[in-house]
PDB file of N, CA and C in Angstrom:
ATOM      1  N   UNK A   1      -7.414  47.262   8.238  1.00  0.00           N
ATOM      2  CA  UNK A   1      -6.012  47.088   8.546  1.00  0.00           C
ATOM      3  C   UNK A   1      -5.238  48.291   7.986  1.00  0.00           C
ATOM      4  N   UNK A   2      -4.326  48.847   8.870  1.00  0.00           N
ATOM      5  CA  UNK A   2      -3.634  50.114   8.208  1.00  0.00           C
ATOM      6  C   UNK A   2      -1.913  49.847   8.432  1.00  0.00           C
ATOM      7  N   UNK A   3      -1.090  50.091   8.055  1.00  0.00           N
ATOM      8  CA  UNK A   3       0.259  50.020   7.403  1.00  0.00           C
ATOM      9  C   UNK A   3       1.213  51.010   7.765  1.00  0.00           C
ATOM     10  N   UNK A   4       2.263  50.791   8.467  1.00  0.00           N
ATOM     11  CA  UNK A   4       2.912  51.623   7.859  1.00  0.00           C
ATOM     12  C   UNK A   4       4.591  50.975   7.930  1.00  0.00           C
ATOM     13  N   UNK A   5       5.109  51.646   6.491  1.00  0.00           N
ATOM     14  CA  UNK A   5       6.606  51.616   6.862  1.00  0.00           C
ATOM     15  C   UNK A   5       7.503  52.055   7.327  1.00  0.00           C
ATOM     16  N   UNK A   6       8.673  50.997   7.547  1.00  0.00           N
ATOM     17  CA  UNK A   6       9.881  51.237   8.299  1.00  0.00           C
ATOM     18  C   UNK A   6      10.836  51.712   7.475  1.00  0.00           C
ATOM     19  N   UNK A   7      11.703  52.885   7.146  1.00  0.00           N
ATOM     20  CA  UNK A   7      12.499  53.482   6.769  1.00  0.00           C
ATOM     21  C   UNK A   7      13.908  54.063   7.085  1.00  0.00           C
ATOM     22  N   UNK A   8      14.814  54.162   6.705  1.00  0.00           N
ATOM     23  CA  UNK A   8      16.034  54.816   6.790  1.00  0.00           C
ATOM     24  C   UNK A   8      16.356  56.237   5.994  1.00  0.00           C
ATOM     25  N   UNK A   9      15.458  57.188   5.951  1.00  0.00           N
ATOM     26  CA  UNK A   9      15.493  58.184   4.997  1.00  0.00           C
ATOM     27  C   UNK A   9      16.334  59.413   6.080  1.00  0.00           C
ATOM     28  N   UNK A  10      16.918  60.259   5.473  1.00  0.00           N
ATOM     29  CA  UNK A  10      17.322  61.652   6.339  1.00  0.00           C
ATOM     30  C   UNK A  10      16.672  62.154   5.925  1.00  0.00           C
ATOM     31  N   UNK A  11      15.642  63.246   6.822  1.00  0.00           N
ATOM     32  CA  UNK A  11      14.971  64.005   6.321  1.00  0.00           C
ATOM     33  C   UNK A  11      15.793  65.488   6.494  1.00  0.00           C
ATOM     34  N   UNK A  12      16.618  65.704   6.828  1.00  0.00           N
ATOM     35  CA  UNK A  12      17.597  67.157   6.804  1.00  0.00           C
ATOM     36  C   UNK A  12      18.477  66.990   4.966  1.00  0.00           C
ATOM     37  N   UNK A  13      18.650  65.488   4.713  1.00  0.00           N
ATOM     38  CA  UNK A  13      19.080  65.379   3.168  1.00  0.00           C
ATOM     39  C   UNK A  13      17.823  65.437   1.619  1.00  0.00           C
ATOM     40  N   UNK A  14      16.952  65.918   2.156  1.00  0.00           N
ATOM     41  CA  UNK A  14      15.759  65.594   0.873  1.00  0.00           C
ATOM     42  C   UNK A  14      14.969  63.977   1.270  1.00  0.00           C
ATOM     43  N   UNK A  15      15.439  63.423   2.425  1.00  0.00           N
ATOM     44  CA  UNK A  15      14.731  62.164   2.670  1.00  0.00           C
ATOM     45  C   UNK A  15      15.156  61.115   2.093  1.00  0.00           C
ATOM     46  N   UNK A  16      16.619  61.427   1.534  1.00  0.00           N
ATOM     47  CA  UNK A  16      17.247  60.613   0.767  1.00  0.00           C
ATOM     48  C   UNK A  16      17.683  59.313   1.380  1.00  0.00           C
ATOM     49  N   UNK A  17      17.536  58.004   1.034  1.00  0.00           N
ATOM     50  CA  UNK A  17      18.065  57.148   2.075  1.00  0.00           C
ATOM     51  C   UNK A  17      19.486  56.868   2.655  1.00  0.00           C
ATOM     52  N   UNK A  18      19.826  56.081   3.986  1.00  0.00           N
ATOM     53  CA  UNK A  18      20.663  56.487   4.525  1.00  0.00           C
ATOM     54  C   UNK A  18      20.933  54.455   5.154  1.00  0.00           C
ATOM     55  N   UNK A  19      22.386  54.778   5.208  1.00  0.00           N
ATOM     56  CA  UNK A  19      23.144  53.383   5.698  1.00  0.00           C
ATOM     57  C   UNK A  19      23.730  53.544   6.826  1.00  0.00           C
ATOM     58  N   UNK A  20      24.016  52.110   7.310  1.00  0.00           N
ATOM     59  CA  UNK A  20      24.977  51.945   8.330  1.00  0.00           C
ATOM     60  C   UNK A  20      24.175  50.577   9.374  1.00  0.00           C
ATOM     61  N   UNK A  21      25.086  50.642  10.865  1.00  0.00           N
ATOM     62  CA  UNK A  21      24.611  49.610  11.345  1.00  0.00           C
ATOM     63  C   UNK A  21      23.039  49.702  12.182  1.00  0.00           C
ATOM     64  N   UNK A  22      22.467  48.482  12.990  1.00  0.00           N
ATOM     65  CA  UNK A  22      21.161  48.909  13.809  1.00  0.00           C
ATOM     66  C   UNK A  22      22.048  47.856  14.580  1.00  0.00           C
ATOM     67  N   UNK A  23      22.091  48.719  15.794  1.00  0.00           N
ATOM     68  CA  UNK A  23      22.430  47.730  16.890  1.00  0.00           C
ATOM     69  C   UNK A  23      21.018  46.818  17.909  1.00  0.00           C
ATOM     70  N   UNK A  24      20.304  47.748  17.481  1.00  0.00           N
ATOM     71  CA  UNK A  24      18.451  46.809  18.263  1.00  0.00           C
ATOM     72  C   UNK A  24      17.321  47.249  17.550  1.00  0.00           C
ATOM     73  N   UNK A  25      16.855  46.674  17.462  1.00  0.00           N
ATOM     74  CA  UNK A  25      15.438  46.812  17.417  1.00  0.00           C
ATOM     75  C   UNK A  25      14.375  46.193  18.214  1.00  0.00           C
ATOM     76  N   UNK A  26      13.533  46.982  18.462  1.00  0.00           N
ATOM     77  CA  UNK A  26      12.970  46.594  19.955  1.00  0.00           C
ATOM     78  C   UNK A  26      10.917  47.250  19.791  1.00  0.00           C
ATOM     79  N   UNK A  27      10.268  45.951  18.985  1.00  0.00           N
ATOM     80  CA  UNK A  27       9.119  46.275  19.399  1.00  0.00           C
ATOM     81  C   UNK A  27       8.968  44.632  19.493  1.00  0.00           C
ATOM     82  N   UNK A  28       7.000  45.192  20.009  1.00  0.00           N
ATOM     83  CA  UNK A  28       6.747  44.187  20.594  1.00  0.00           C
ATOM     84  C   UNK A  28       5.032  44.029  20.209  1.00  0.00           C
ATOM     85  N   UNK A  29       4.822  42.480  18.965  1.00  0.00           N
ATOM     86  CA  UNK A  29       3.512  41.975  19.024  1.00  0.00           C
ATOM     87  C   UNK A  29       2.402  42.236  19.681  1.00  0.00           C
ATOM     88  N   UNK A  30       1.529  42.896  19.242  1.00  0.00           N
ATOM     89  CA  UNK A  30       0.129  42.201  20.098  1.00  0.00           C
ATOM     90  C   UNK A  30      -1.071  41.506  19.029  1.00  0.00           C
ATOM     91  N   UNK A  31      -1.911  41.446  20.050  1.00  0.00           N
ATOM     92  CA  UNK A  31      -3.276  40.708  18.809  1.00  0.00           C
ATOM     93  C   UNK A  31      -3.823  41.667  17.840  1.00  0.00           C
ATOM     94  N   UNK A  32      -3.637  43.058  18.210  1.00  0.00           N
ATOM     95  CA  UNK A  32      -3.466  44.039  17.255  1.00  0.00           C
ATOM     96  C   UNK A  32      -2.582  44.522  16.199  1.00  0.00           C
ATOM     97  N   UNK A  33      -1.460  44.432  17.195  1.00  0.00           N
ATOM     98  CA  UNK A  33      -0.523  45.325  15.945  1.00  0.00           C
ATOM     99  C   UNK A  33       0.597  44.242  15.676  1.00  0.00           C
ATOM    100  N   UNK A  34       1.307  44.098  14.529  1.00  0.00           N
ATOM    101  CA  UNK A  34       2.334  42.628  14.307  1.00  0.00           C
ATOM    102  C   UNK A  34       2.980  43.763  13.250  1.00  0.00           C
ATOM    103  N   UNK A  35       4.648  43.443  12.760  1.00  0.00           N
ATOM    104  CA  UNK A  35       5.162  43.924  12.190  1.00  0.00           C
ATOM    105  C   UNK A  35       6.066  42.845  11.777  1.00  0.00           C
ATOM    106  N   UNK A  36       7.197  43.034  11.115  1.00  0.00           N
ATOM    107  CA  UNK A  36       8.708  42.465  10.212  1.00  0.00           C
ATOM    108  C   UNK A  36       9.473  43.269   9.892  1.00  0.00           C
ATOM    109  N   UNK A  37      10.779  42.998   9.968  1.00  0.00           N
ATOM    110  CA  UNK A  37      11.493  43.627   9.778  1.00  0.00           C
ATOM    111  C   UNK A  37      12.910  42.584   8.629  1.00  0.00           C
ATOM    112  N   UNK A  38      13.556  43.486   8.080  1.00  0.00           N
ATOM    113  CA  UNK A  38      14.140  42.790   7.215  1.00  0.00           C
ATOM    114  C   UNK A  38      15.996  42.714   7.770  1.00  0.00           C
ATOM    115  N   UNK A  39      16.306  43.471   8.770  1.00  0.00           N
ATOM    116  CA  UNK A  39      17.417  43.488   9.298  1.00  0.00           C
ATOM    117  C   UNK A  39      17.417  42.518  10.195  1.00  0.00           C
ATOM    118  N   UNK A  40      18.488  42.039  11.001  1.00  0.00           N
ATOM    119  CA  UNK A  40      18.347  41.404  12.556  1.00  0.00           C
ATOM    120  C   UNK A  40      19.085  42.638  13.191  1.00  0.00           C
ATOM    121  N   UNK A  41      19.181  42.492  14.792  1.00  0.00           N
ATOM    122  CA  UNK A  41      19.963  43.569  15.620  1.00  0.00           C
ATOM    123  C   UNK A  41      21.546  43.226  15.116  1.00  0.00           C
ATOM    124  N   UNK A  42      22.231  44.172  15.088  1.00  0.00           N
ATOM    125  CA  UNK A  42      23.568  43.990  15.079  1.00  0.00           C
ATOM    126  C   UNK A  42      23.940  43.665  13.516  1.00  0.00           C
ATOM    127  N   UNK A  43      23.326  43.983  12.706  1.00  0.00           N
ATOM    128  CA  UNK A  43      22.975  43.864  10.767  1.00  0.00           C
ATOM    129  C   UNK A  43      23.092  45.380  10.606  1.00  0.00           C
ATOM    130  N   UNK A  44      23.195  45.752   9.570  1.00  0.00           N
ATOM    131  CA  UNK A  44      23.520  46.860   8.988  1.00  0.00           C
ATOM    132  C   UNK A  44      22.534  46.944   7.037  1.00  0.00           C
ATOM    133  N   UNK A  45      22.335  47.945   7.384  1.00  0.00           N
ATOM    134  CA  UNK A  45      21.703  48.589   6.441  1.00  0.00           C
ATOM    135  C   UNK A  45      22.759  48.981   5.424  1.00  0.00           C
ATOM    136  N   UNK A  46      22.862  48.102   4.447  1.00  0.00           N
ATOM    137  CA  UNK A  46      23.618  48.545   3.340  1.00  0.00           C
ATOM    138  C   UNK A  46      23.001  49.750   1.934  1.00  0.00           C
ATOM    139  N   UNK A  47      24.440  50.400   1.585  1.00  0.00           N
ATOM    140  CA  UNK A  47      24.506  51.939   1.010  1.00  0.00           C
ATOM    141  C   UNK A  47      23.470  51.753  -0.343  1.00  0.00           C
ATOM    142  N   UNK A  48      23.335  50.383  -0.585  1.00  0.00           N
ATOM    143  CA  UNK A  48      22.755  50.359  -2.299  1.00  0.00           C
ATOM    144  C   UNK A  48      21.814  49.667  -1.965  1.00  0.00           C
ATOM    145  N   UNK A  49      20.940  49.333  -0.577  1.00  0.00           N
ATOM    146  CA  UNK A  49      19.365  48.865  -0.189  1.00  0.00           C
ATOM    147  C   UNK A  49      18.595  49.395  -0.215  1.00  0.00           C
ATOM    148  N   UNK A  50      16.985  48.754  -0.477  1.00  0.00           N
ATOM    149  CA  UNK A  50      15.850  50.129  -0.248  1.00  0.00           C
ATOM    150  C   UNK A  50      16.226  50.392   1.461  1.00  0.00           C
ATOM    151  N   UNK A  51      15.734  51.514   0.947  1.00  0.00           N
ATOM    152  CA  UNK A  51      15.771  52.068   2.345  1.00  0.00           C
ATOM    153  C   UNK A  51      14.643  51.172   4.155  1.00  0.00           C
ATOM    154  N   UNK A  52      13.803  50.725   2.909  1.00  0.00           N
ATOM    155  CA  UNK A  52      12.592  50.273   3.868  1.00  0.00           C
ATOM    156  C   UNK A  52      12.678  48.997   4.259  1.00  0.00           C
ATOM    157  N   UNK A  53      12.901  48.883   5.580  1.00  0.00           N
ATOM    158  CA  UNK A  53      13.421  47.315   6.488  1.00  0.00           C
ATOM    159  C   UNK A  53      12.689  47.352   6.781  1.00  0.00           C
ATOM    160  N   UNK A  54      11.302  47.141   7.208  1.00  0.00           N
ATOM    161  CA  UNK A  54      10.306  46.852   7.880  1.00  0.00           C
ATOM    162  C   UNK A  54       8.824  47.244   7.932  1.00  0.00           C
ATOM    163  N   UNK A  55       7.892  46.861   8.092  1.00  0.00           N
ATOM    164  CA  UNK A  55       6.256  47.163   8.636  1.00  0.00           C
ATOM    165  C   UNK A  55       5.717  46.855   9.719  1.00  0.00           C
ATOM    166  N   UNK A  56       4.859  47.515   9.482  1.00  0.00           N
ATOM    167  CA  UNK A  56       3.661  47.487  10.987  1.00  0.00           C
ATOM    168  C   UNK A  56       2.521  47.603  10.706  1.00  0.00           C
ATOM    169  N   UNK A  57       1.463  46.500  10.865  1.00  0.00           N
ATOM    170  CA  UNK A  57       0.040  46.521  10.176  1.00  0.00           C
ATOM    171  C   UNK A  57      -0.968  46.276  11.759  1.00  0.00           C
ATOM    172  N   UNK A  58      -1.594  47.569  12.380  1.00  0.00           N
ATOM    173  CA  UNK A  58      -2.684  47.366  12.912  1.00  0.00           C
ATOM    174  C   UNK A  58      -3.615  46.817  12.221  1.00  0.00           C
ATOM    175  N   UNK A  59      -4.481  46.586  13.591  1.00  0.00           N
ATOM    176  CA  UNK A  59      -5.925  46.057  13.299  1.00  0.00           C
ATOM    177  C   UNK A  59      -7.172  47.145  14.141  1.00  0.00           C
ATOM    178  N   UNK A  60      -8.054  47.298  13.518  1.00  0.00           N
ATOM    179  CA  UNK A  60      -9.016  47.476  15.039  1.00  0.00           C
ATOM    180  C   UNK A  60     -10.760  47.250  14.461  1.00  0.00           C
ATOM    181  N   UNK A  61     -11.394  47.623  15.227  1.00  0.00           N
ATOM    182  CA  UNK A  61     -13.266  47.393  15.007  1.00  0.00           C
ATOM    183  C   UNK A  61     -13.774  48.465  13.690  1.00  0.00           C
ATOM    184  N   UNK A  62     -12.736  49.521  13.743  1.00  0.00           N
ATOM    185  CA  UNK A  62     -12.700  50.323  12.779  1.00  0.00           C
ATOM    186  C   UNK A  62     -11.654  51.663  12.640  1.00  0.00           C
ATOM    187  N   UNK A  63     -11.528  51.889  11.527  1.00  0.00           N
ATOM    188  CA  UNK A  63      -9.824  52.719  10.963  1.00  0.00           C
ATOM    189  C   UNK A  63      -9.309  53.307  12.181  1.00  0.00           C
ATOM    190  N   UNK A  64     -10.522  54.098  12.573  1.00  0.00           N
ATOM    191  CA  UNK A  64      -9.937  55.345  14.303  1.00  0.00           C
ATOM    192  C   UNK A  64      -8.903  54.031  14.761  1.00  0.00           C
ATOM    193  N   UNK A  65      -9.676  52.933  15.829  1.00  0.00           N
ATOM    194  CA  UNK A  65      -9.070  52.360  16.737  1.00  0.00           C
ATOM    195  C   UNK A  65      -8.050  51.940  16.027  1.00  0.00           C
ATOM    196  N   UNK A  66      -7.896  51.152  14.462  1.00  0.00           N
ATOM    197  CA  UNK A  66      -6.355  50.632  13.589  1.00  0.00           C
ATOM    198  C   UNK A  66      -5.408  51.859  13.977  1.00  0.00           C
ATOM    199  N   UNK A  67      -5.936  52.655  13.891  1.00  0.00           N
ATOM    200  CA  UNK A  67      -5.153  54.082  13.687  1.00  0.00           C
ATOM    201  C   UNK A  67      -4.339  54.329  15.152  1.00  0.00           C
ATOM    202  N   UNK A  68      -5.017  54.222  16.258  1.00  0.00           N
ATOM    203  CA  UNK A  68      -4.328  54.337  17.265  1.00  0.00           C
ATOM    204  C   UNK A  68      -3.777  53.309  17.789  1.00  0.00           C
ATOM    205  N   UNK A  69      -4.097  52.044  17.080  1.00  0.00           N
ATOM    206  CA  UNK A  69      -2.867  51.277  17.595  1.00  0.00           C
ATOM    207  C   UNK A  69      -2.043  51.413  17.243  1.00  0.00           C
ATOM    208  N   UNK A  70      -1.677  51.824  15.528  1.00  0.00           N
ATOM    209  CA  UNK A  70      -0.711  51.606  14.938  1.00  0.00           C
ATOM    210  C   UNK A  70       0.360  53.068  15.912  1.00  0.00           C
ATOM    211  N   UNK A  71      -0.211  54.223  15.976  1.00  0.00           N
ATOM    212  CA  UNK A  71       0.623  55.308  16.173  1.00  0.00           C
ATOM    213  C   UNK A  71       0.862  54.379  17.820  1.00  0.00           C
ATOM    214  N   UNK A  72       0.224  54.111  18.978  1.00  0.00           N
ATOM    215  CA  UNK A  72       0.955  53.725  19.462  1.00  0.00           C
ATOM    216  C   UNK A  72       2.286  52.479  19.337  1.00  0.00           C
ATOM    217  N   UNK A  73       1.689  51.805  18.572  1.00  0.00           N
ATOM    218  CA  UNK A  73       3.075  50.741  18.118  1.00  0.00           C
ATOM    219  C   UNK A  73       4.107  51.323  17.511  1.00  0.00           C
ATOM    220  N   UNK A  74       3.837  52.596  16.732  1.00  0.00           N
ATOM    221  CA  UNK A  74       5.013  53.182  16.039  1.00  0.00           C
ATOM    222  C   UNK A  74       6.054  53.934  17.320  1.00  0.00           C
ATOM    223  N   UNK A  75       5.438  54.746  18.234  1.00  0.00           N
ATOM    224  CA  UNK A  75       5.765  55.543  19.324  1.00  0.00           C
ATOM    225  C   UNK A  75       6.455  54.469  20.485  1.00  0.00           C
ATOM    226  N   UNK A  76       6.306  53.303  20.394  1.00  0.00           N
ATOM    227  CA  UNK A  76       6.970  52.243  21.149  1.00  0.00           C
ATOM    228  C   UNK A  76       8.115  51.774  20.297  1.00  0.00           C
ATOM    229  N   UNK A  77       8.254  51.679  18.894  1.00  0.00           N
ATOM    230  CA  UNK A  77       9.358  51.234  18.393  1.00  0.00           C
ATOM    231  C   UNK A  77      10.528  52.106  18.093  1.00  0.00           C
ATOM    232  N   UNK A  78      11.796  51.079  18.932  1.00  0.00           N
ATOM    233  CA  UNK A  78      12.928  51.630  19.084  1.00  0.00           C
ATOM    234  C   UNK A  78      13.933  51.033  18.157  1.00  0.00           C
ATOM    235  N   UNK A  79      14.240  52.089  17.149  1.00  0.00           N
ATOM    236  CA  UNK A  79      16.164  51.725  16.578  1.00  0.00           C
ATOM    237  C   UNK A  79      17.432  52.433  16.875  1.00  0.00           C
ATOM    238  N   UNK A  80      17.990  51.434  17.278  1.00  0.00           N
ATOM    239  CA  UNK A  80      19.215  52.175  17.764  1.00  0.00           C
ATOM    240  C   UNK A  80      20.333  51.440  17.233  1.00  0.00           C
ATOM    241  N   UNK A  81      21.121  52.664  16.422  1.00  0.00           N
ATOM    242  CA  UNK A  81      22.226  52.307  15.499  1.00  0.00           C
ATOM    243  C   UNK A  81      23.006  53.352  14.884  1.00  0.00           C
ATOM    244  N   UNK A  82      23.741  53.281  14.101  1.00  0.00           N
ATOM    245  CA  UNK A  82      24.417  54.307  13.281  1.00  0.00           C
ATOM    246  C   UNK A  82      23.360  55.619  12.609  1.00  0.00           C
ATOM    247  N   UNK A  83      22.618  54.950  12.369  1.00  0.00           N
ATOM    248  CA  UNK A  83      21.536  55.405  11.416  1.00  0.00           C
ATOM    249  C   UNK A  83      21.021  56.887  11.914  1.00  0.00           C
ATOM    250  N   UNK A  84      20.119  57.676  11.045  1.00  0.00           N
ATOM    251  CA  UNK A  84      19.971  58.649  11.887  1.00  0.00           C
ATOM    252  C   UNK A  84      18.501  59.040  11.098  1.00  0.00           C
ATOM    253  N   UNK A  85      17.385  58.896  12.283  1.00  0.00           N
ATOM    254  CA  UNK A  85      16.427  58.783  12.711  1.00  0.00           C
ATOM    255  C   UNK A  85      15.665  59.788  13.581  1.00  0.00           C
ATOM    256  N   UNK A  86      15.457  60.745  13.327  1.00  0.00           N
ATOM    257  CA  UNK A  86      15.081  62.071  14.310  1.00  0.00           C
ATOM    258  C   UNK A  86      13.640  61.090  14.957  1.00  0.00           C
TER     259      UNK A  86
END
């Protein structure tokens, strides 16, 4: 099983974390890949929170295949909000 987190960091500021609202968030379960998130849509990321709202934990037969699910589940997940997210 491989991991990864969901963040609000600027990386043009030192990666320092960063606030404001998320108007969606938009992924989607499979028998592979499952995630959480700690915001709802239309919630806001407050100035004195960790930065990290969320995960995403593939699965696969072994690390390679975890590995490419996860980058595809990451490459499918969409936030859209104040926030700024290159």
């Amino acid at each position: 099983c491989l991991a990864a987190r969901i963040t609000v960091e600027n990386p043009d500021d030192a990666f320092k974390p960063t606030s404001g609202k998320i108007e969606r968030i938009k992924f989607q379960s499979s028998v592979a890949c499952w995630g959480y998130f700690s915001v709802w849509t239309h919630a806001a990321i407050h100035e004195f929170a960790d930065s990290q709202f969320g995960h995403l934990f593939a699965r696969g037969e072994d690390r390679e295949e975890a590995r490419k699910t996860l980058v595809l589940a990451l490459q499918n997940l969409d936030v859209v909000g104040e926030i700024r997210t290159p």
